[in-house]
C-alpha atoms as a PDB file:
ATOM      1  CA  UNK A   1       0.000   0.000   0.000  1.00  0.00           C
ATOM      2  CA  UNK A   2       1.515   3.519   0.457  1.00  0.00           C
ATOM      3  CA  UNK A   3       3.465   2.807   3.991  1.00  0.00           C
ATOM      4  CA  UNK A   4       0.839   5.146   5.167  1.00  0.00           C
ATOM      5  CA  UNK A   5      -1.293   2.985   6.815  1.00  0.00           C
ATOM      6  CA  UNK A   6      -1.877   3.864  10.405  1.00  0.00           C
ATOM      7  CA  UNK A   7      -3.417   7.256  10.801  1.00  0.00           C
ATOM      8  CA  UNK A   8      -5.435   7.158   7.351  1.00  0.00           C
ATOM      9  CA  UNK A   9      -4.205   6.281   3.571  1.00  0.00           C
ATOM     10  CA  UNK A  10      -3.712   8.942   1.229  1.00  0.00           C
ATOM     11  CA  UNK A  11      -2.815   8.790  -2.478  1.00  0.00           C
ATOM     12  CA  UNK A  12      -3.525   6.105  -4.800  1.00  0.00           C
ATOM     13  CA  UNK A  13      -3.970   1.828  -3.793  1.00  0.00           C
ATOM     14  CA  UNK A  14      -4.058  -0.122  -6.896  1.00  0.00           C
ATOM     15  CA  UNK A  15      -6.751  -3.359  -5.996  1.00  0.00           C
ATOM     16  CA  UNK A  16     -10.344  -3.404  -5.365  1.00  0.00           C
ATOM     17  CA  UNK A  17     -12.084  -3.473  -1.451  1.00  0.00           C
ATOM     18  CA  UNK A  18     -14.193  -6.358  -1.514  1.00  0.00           C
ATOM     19  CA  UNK A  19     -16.277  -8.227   1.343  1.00  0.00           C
ATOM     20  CA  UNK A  20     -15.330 -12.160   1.987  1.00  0.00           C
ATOM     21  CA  UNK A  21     -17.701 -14.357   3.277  1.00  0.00           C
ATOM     22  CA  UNK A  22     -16.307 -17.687   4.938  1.00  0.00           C
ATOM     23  CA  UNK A  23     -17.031 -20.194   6.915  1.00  0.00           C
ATOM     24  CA  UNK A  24     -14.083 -20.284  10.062  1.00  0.00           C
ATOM     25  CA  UNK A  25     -14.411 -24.225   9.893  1.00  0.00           C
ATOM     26  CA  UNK A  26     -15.804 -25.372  13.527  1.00  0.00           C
ATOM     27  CA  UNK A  27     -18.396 -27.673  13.536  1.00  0.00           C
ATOM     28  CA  UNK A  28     -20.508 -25.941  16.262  1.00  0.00           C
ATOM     29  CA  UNK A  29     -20.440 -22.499  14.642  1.00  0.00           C
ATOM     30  CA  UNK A  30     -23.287 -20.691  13.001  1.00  0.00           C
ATOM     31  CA  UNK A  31     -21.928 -20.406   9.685  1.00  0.00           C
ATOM     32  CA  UNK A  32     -21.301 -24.307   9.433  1.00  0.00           C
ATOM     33  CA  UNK A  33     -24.711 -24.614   8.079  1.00  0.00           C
ATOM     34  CA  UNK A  34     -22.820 -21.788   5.276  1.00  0.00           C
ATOM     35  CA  UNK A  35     -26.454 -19.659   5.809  1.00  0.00           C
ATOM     36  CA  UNK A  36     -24.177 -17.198   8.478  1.00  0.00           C
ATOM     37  CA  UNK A  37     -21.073 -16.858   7.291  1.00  0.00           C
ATOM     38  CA  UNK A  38     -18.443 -14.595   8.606  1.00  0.00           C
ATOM     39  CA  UNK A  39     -17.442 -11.182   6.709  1.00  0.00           C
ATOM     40  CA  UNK A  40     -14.048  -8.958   6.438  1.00  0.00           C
ATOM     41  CA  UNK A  41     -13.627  -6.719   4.729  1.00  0.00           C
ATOM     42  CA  UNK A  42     -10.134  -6.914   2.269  1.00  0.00           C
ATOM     43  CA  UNK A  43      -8.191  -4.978  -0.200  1.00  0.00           C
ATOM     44  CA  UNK A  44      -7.678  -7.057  -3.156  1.00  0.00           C
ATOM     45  CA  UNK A  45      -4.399  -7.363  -5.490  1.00  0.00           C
ATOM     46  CA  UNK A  46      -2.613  -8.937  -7.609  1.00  0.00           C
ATOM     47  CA  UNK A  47       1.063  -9.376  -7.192  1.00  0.00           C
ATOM     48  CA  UNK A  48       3.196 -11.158  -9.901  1.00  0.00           C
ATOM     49  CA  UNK A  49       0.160 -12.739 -11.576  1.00  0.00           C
ATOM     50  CA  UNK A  50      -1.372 -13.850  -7.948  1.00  0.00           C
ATOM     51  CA  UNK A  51      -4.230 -12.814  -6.444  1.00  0.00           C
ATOM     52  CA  UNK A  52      -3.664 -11.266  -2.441  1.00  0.00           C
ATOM     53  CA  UNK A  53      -6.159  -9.811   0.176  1.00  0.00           C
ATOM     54  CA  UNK A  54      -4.690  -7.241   2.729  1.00  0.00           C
ATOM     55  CA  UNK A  55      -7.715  -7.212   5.780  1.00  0.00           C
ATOM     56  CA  UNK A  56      -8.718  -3.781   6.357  1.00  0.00           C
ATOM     57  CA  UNK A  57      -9.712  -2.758   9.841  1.00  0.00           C
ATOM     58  CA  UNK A  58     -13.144  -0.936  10.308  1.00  0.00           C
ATOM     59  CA  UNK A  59     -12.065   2.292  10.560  1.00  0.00           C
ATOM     60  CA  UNK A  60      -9.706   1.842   6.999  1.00  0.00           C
ATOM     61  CA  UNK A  61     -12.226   0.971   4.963  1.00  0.00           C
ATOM     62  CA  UNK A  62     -13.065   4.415   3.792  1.00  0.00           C
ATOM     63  CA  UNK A  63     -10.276   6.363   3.168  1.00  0.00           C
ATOM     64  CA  UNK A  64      -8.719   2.735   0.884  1.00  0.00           C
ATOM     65  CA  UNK A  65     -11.871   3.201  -0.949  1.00  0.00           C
ATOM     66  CA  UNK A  66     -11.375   6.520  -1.476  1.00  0.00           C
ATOM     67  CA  UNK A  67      -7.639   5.903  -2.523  1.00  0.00           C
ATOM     68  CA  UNK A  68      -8.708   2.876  -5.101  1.00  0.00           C
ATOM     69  CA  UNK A  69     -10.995   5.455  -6.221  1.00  0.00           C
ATOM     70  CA  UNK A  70      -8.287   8.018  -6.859  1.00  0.00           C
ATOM     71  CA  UNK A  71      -6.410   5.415  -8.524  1.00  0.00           C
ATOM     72  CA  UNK A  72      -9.333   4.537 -10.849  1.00  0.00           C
ATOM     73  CA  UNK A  73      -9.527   7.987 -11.668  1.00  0.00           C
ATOM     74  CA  UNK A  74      -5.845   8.712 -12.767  1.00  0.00           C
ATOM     75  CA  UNK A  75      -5.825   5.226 -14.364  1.00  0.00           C
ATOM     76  CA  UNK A  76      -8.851   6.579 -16.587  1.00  0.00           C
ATOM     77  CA  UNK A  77      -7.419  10.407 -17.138  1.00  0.00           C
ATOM     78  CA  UNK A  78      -4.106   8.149 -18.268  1.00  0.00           C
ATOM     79  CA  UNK A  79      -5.961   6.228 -20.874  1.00  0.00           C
ATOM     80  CA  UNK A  80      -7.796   9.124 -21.921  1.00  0.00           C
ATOM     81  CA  UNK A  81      -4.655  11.368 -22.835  1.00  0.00           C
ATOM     82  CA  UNK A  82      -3.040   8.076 -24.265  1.00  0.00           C
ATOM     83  CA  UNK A  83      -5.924   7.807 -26.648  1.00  0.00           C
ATOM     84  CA  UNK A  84      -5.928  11.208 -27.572  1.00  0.00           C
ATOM     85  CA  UNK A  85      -2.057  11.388 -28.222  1.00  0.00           C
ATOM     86  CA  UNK A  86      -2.688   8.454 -30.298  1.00  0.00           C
ATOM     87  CA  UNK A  87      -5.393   9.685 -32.096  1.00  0.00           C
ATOM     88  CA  UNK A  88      -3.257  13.076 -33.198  1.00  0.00           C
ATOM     89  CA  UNK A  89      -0.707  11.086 -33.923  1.00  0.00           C
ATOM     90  CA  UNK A  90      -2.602   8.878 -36.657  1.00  0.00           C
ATOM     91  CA  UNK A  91      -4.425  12.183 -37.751  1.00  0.00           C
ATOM     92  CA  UNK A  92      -1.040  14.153 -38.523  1.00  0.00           C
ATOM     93  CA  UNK A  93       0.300  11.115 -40.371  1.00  0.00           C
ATOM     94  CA  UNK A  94      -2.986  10.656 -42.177  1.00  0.00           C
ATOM     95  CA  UNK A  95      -2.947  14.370 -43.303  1.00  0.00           C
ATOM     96  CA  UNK A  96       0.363  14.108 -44.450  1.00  0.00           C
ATOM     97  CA  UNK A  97       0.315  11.338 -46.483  1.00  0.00           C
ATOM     98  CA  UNK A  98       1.866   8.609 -44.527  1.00  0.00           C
ATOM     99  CA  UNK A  99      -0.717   6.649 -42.888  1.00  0.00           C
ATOM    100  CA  UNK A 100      -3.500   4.530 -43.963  1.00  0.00           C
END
C-alpha cells in the first residue's frame, strides 16, 4: 500500500475493497450450516500474476476506498490522454500522407 497505513491512507492503492464471506471451519459455529457466514472486509491485489487480500480494519475501509478510487480515476485520465495522443498522432500522419 503507500506505507501510510496507520493514521489514514492517502494517495492512490491499486486493488479493489471487496467483502469475503467464509465459513471459520468449527463444527458448532453458526456459519457451518454456510447460511451465516463470517465477513471482512479486504483490499484485493494482484502481485506477480497472484491474487492477495490485505484485511482492512473498520475504521480503513473508507479512506482505501477513497484511494482505489483516486487510482481509478488517474488510471482513466491516463488512458484518456493516451488515446488522444494516439489519435493526433494517426491524424497528422494521415494528413500528411503517410498513414492509412
Amino acid at each position: 500500500m503507500t506505507g501510510q497505513r496507520s493514521g489514514g491512507t492517502r494517495g492512490m492503492i491499486r486493488g479493489s475493497v471487496v467483502v469475503q464471506r467464509r465459513r471459520c471451519g468449527k463444527a458448532s459455529c453458526r456459519c457451518a450450516d454456510g447460511e451465516q457466514l463470517h465477513e471482512s472486509t479486504v483490499l484485493s491485489y494482484s502481485k506477480a500474476g497472484r491474487n492477495r487480500t490485505v484485511m482492512l480494519a473498520p475504521g480503513e475501509v473508507a479512506s482505501v476506498r477513497a484511494a482505489v478510487a483516486r487510482y481509478r480515476a488517474a488510471q482513466a485520465r491516463l488512458e484518456q490522454a493516451g488515446n488522444a495522443g494516439l489519435a493526433a498522432l494517426v491524424s497528422a500522419q494521415v494528413s500528411s500522407g503517410r498513414g492509412r
